[in-house]
PDB file of N, CA and C in Angstrom:
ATOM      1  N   UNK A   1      -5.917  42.898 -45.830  1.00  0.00           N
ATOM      2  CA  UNK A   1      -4.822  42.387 -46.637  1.00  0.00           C
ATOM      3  C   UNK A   1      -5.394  41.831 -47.929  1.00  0.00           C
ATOM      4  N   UNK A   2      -4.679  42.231 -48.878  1.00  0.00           N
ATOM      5  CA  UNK A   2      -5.513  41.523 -50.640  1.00  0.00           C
ATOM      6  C   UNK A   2      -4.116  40.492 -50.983  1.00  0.00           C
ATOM      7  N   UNK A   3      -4.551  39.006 -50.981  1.00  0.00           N
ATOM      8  CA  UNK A   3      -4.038  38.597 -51.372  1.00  0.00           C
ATOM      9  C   UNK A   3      -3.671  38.145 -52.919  1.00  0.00           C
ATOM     10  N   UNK A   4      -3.069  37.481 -53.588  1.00  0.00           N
ATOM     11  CA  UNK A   4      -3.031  36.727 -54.499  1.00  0.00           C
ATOM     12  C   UNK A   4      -4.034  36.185 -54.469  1.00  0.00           C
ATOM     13  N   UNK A   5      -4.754  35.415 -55.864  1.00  0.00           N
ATOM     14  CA  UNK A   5      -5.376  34.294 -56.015  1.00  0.00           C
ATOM     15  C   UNK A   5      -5.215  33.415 -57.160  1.00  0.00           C
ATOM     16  N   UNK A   6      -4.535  32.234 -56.638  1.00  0.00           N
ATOM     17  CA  UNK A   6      -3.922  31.395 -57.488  1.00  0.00           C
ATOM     18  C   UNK A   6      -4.114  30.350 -57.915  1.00  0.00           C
ATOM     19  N   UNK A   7      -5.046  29.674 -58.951  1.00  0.00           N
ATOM     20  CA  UNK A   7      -5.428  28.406 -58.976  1.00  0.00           C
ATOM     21  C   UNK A   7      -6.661  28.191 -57.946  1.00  0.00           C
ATOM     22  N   UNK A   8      -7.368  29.062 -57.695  1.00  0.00           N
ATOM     23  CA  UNK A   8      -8.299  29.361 -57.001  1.00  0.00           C
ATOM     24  C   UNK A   8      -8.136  29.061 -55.223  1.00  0.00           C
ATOM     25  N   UNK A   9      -7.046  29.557 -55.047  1.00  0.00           N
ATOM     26  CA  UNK A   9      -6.499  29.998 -53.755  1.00  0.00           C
ATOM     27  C   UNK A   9      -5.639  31.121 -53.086  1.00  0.00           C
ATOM     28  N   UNK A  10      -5.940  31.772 -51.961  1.00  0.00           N
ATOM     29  CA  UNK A  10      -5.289  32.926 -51.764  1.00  0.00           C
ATOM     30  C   UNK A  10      -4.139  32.277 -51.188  1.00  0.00           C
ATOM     31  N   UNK A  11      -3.202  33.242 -51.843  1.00  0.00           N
ATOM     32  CA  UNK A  11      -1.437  32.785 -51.633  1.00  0.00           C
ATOM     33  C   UNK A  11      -1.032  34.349 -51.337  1.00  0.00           C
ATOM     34  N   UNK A  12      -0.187  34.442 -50.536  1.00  0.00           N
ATOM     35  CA  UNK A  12       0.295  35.563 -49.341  1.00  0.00           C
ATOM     36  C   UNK A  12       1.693  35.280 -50.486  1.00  0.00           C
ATOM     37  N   UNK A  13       2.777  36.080 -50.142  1.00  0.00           N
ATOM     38  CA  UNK A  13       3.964  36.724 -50.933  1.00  0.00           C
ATOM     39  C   UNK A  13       4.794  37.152 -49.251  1.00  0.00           C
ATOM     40  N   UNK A  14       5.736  37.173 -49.447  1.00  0.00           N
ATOM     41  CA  UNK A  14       6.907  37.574 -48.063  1.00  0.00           C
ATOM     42  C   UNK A  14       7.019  39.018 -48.679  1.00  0.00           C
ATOM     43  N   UNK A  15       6.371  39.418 -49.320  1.00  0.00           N
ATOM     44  CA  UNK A  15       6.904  40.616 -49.286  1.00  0.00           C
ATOM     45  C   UNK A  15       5.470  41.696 -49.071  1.00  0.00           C
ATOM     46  N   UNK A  16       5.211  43.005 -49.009  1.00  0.00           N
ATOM     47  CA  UNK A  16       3.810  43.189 -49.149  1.00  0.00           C
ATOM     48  C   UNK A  16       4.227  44.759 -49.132  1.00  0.00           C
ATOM     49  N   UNK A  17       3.012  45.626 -49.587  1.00  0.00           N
ATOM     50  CA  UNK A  17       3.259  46.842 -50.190  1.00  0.00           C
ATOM     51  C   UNK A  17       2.078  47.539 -49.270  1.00  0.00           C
ATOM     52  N   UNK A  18       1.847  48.881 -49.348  1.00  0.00           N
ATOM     53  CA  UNK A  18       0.617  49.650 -49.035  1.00  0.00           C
ATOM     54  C   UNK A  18      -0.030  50.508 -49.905  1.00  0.00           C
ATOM     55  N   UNK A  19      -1.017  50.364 -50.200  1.00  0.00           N
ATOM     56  CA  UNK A  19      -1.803  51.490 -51.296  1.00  0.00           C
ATOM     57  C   UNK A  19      -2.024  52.799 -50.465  1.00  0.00           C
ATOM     58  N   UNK A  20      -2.076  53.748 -51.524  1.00  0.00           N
ATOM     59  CA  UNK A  20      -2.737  55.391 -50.567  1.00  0.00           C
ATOM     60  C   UNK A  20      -3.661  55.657 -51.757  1.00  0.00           C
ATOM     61  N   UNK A  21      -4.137  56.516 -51.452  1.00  0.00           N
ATOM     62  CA  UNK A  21      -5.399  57.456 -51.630  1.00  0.00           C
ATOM     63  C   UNK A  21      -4.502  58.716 -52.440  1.00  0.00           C
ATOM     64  N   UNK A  22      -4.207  58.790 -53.341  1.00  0.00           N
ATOM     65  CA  UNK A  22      -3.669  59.864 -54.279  1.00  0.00           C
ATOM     66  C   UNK A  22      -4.121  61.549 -53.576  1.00  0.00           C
ATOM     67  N   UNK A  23      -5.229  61.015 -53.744  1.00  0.00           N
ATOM     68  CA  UNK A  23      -5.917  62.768 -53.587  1.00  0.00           C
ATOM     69  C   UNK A  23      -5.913  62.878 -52.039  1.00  0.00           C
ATOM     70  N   UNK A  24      -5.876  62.125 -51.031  1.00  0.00           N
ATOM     71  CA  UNK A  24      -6.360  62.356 -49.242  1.00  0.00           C
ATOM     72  C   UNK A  24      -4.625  61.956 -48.630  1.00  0.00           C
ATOM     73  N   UNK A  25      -3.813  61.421 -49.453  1.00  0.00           N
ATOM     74  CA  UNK A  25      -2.908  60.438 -48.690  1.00  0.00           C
ATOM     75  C   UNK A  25      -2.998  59.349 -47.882  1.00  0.00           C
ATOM     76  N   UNK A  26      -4.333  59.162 -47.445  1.00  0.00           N
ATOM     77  CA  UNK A  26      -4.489  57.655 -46.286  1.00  0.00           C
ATOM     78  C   UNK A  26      -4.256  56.660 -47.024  1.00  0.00           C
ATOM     79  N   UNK A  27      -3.654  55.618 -46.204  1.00  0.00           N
ATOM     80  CA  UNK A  27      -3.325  54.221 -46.395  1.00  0.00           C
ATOM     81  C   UNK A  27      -4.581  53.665 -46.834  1.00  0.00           C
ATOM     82  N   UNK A  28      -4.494  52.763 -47.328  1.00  0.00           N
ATOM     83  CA  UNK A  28      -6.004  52.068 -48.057  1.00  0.00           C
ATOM     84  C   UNK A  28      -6.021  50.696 -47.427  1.00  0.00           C
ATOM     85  N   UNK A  29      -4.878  49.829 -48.185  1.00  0.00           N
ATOM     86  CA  UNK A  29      -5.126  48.324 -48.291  1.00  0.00           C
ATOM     87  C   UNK A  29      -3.274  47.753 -48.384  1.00  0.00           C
ATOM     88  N   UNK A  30      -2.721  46.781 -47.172  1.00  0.00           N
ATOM     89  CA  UNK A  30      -1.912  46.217 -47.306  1.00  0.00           C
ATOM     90  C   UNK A  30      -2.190  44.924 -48.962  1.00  0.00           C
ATOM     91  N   UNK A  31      -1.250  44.740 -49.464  1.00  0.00           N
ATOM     92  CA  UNK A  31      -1.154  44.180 -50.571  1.00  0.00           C
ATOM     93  C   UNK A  31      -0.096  43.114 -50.740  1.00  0.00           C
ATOM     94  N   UNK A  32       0.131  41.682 -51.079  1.00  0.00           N
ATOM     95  CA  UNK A  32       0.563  41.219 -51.355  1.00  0.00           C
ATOM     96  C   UNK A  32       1.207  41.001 -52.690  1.00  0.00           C
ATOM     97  N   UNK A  33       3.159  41.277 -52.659  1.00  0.00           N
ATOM     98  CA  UNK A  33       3.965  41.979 -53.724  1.00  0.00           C
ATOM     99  C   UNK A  33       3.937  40.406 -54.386  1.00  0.00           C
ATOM    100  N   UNK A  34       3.659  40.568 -55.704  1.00  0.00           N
ATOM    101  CA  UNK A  34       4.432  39.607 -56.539  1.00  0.00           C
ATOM    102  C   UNK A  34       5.250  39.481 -56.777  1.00  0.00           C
ATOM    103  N   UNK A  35       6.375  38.541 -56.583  1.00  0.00           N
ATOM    104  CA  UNK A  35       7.491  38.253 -56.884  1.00  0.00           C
ATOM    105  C   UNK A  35       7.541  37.056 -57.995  1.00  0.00           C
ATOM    106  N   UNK A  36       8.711  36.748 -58.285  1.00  0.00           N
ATOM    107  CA  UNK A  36       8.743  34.910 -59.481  1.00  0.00           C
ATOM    108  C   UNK A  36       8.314  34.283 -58.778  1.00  0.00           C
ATOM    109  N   UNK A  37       7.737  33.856 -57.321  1.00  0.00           N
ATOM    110  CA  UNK A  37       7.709  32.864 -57.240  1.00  0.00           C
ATOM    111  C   UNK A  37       5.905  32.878 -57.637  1.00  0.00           C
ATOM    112  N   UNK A  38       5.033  33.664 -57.118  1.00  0.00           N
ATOM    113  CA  UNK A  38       3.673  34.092 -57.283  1.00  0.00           C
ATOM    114  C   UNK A  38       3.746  33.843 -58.977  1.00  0.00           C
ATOM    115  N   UNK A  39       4.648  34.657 -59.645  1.00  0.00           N
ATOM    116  CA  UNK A  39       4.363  34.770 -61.139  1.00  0.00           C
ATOM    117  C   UNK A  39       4.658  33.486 -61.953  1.00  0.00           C
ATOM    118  N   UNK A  40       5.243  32.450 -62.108  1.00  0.00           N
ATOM    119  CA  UNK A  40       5.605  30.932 -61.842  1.00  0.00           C
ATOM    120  C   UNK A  40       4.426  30.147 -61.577  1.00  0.00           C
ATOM    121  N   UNK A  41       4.122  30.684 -60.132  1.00  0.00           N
ATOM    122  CA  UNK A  41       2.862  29.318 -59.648  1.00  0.00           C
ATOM    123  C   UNK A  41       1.644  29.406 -60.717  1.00  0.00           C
ATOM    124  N   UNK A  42       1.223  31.493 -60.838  1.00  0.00           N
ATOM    125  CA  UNK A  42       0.558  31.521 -61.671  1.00  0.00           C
ATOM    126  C   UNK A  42       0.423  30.831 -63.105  1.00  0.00           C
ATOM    127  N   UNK A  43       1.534  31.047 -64.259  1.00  0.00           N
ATOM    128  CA  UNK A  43       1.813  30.695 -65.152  1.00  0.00           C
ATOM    129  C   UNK A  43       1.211  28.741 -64.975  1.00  0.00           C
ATOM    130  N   UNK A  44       2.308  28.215 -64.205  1.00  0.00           N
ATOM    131  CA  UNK A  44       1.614  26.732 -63.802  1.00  0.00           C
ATOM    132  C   UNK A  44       0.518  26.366 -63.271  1.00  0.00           C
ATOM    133  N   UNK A  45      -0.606  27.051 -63.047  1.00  0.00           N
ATOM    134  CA  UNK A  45      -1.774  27.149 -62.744  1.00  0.00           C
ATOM    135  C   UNK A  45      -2.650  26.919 -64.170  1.00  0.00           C
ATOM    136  N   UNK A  46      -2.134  28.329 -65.060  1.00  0.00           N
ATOM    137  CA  UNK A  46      -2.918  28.803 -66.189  1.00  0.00           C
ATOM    138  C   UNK A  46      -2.474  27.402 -66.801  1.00  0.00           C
ATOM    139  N   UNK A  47      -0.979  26.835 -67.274  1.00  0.00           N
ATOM    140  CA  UNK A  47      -0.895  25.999 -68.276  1.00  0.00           C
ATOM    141  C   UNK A  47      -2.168  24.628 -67.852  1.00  0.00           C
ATOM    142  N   UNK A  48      -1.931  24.526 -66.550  1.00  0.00           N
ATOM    143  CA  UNK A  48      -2.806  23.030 -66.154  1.00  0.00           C
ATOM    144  C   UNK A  48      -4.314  23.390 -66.506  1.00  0.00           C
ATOM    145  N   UNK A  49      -4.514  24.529 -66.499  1.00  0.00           N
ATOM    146  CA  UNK A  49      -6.207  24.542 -66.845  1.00  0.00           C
ATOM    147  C   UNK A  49      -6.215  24.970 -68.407  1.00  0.00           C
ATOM    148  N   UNK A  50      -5.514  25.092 -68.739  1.00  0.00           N
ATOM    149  CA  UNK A  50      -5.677  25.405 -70.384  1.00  0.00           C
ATOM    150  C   UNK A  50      -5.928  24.210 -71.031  1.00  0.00           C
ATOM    151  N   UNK A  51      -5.721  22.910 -70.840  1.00  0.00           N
ATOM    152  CA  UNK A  51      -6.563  22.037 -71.677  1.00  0.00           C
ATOM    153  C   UNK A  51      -7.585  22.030 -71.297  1.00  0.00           C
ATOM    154  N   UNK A  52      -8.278  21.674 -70.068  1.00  0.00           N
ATOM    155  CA  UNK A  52     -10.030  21.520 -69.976  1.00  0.00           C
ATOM    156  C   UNK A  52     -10.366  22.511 -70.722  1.00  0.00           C
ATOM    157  N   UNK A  53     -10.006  24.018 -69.968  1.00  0.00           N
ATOM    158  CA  UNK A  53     -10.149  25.049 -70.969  1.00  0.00           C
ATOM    159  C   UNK A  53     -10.854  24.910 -72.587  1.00  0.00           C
ATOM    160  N   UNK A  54      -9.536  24.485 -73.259  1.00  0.00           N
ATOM    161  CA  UNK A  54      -9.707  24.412 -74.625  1.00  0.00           C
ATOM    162  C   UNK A  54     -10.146  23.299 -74.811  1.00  0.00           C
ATOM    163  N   UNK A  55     -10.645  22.294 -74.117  1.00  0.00           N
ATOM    164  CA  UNK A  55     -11.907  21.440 -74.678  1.00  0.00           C
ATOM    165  C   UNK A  55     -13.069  21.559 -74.242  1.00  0.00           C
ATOM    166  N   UNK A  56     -13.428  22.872 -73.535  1.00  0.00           N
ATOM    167  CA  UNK A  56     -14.789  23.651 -73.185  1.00  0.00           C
ATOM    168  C   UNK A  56     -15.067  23.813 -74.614  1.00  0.00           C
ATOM    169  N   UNK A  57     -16.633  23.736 -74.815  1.00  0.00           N
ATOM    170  CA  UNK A  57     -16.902  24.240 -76.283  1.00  0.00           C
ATOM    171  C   UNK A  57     -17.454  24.960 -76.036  1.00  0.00           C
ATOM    172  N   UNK A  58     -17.100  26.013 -77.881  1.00  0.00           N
ATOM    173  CA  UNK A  58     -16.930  27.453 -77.525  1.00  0.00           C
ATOM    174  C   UNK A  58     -18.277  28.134 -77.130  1.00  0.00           C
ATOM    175  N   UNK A  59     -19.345  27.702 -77.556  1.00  0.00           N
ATOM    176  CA  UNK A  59     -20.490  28.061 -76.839  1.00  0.00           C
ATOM    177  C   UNK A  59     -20.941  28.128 -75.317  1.00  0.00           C
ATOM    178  N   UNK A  60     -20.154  27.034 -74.783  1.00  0.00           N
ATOM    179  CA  UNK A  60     -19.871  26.967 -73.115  1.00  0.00           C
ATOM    180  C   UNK A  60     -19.333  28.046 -72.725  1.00  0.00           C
ATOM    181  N   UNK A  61     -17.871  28.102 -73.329  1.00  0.00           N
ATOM    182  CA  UNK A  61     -16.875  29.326 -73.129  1.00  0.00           C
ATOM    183  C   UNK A  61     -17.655  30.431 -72.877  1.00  0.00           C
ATOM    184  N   UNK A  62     -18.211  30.796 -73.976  1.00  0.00           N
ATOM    185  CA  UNK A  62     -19.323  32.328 -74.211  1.00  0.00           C
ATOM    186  C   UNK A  62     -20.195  32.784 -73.338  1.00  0.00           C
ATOM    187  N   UNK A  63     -21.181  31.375 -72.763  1.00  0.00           N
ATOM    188  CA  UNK A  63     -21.927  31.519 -71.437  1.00  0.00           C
ATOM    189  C   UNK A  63     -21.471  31.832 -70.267  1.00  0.00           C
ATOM    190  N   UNK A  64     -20.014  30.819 -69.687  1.00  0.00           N
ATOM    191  CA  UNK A  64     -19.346  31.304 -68.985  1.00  0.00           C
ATOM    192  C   UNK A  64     -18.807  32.999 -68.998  1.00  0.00           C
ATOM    193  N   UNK A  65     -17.930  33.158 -69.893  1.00  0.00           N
ATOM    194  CA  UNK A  65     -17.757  34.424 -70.337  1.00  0.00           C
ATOM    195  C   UNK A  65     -18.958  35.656 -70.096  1.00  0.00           C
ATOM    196  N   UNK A  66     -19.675  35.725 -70.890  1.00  0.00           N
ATOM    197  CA  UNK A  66     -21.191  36.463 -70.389  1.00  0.00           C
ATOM    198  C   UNK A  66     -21.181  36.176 -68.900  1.00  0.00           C
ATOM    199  N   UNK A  67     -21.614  35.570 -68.223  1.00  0.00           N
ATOM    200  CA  UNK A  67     -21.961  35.206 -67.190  1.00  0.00           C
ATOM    201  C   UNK A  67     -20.863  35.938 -65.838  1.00  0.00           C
ATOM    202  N   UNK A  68     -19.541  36.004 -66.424  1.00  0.00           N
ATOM    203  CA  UNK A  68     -18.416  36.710 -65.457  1.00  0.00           C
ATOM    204  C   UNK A  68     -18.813  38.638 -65.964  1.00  0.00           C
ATOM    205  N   UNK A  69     -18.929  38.482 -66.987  1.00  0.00           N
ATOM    206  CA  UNK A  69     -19.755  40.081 -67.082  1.00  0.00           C
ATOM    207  C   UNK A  69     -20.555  40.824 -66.642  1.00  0.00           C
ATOM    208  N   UNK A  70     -21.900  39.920 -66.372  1.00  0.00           N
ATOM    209  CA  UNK A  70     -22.543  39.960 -65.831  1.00  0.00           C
ATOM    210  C   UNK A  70     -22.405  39.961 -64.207  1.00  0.00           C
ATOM    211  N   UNK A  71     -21.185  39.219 -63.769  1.00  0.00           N
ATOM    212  CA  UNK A  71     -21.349  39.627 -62.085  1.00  0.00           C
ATOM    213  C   UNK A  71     -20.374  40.672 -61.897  1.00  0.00           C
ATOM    214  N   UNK A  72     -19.508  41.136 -62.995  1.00  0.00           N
ATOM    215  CA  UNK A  72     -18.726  42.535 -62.724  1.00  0.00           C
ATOM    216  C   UNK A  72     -20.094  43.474 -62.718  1.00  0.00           C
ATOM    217  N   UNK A  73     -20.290  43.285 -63.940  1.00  0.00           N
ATOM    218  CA  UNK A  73     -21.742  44.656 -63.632  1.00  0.00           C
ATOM    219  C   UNK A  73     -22.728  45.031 -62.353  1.00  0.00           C
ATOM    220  N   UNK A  74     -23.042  43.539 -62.039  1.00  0.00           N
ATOM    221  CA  UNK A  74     -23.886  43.069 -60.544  1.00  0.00           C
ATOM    222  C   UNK A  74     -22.990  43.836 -59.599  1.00  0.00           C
ATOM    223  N   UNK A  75     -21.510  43.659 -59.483  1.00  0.00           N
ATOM    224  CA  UNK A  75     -20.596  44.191 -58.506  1.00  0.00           C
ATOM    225  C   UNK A  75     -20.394  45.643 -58.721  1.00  0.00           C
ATOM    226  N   UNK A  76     -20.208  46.058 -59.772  1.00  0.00           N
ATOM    227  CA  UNK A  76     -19.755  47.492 -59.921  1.00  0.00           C
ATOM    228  C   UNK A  76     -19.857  48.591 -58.988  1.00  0.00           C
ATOM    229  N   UNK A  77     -21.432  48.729 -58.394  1.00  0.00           N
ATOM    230  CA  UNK A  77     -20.900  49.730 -57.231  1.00  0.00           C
ATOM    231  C   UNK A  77     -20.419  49.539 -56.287  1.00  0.00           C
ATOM    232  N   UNK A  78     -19.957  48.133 -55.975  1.00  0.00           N
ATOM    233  CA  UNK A  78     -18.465  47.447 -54.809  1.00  0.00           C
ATOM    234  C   UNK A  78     -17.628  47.884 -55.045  1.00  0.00           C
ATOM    235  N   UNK A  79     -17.488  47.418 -56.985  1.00  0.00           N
ATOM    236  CA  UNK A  79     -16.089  47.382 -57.321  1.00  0.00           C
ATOM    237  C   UNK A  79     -15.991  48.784 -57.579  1.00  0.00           C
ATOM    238  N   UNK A  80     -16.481  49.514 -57.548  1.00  0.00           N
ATOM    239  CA  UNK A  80     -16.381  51.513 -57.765  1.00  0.00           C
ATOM    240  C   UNK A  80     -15.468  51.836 -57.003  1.00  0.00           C
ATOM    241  N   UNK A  81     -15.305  51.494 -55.429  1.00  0.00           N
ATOM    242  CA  UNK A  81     -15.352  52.539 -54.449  1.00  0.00           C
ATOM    243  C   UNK A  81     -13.915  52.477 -54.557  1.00  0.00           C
ATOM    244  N   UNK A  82     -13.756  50.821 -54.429  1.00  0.00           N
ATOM    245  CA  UNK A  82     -11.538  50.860 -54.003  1.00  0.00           C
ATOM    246  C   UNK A  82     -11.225  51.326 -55.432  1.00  0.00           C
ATOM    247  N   UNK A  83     -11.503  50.987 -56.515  1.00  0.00           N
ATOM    248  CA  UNK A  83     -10.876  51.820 -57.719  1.00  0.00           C
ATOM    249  C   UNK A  83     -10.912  53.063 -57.532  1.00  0.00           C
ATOM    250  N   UNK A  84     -11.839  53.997 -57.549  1.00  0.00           N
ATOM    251  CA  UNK A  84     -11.992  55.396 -57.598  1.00  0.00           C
ATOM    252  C   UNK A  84     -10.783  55.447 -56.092  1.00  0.00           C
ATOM    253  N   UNK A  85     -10.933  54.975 -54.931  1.00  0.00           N
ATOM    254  CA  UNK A  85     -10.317  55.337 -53.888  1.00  0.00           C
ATOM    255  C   UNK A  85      -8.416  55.779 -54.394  1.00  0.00           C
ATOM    256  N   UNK A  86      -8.107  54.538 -55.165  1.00  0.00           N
ATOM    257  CA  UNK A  86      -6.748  53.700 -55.538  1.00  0.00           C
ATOM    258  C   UNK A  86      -6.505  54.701 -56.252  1.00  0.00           C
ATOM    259  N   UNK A  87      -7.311  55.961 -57.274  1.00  0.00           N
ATOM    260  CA  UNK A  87      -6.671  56.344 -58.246  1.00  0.00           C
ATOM    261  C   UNK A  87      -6.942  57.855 -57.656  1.00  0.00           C
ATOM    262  N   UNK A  88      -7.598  58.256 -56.757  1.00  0.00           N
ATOM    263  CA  UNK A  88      -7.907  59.322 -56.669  1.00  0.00           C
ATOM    264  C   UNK A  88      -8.840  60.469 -56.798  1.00  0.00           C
ATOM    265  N   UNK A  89      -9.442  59.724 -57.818  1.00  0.00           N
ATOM    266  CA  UNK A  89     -10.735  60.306 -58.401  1.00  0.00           C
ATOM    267  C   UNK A  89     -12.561  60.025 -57.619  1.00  0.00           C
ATOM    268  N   UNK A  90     -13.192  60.934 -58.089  1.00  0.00           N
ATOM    269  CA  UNK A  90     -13.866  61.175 -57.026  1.00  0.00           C
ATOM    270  C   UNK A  90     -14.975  59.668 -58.093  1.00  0.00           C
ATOM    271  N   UNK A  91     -15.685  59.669 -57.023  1.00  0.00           N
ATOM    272  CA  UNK A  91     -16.984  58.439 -57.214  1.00  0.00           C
ATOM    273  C   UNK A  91     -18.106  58.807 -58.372  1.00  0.00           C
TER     274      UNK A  91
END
């Protein structure tokens, strides 16, 4: 199940969807549907961290920033497999 993550917590939705495999048809991954209430909490999440946020200085920001780049790249052949899976395309 992939939940939400909201304010740095997984939050479930009453509603939930299934991914397939374009090219094979198999089911992949149950998914948790966003609805207003998910899209709301989010929004009130983002506003409450947007001041620390914007009194991070911007050189902090940048390190941080770099630093989340750097663990997509570290991840990439994780993060390969369910993308390529999700869209169909081969690896």
């Amino acid at each position: 199940m992939i939940f939400h993550l909201i304010d740095g917590k997984k939050i479930d939705s009453p509603e939930h969807f299934v991914t397939y495999n374009p090219a094979t048809g198999d089911a992949l991954e149950e998914v948790a549907s966003g609805g207003e209430t998910e899209v709301a909490a989010a929004v009130e999440a983002a506003r409450a961290a947007f001041p620390a946020w914007a009194a991070t200085p911007a050189k902090t920001r940048a390190l941080l920033m770099r630093k989340g780049g750097g663990l997509i790249q570290k991840l990439s052949p994780e993060l390969a497999r369910p993308v390529t899976e999700a869209t169909g395309l081969p690896l």
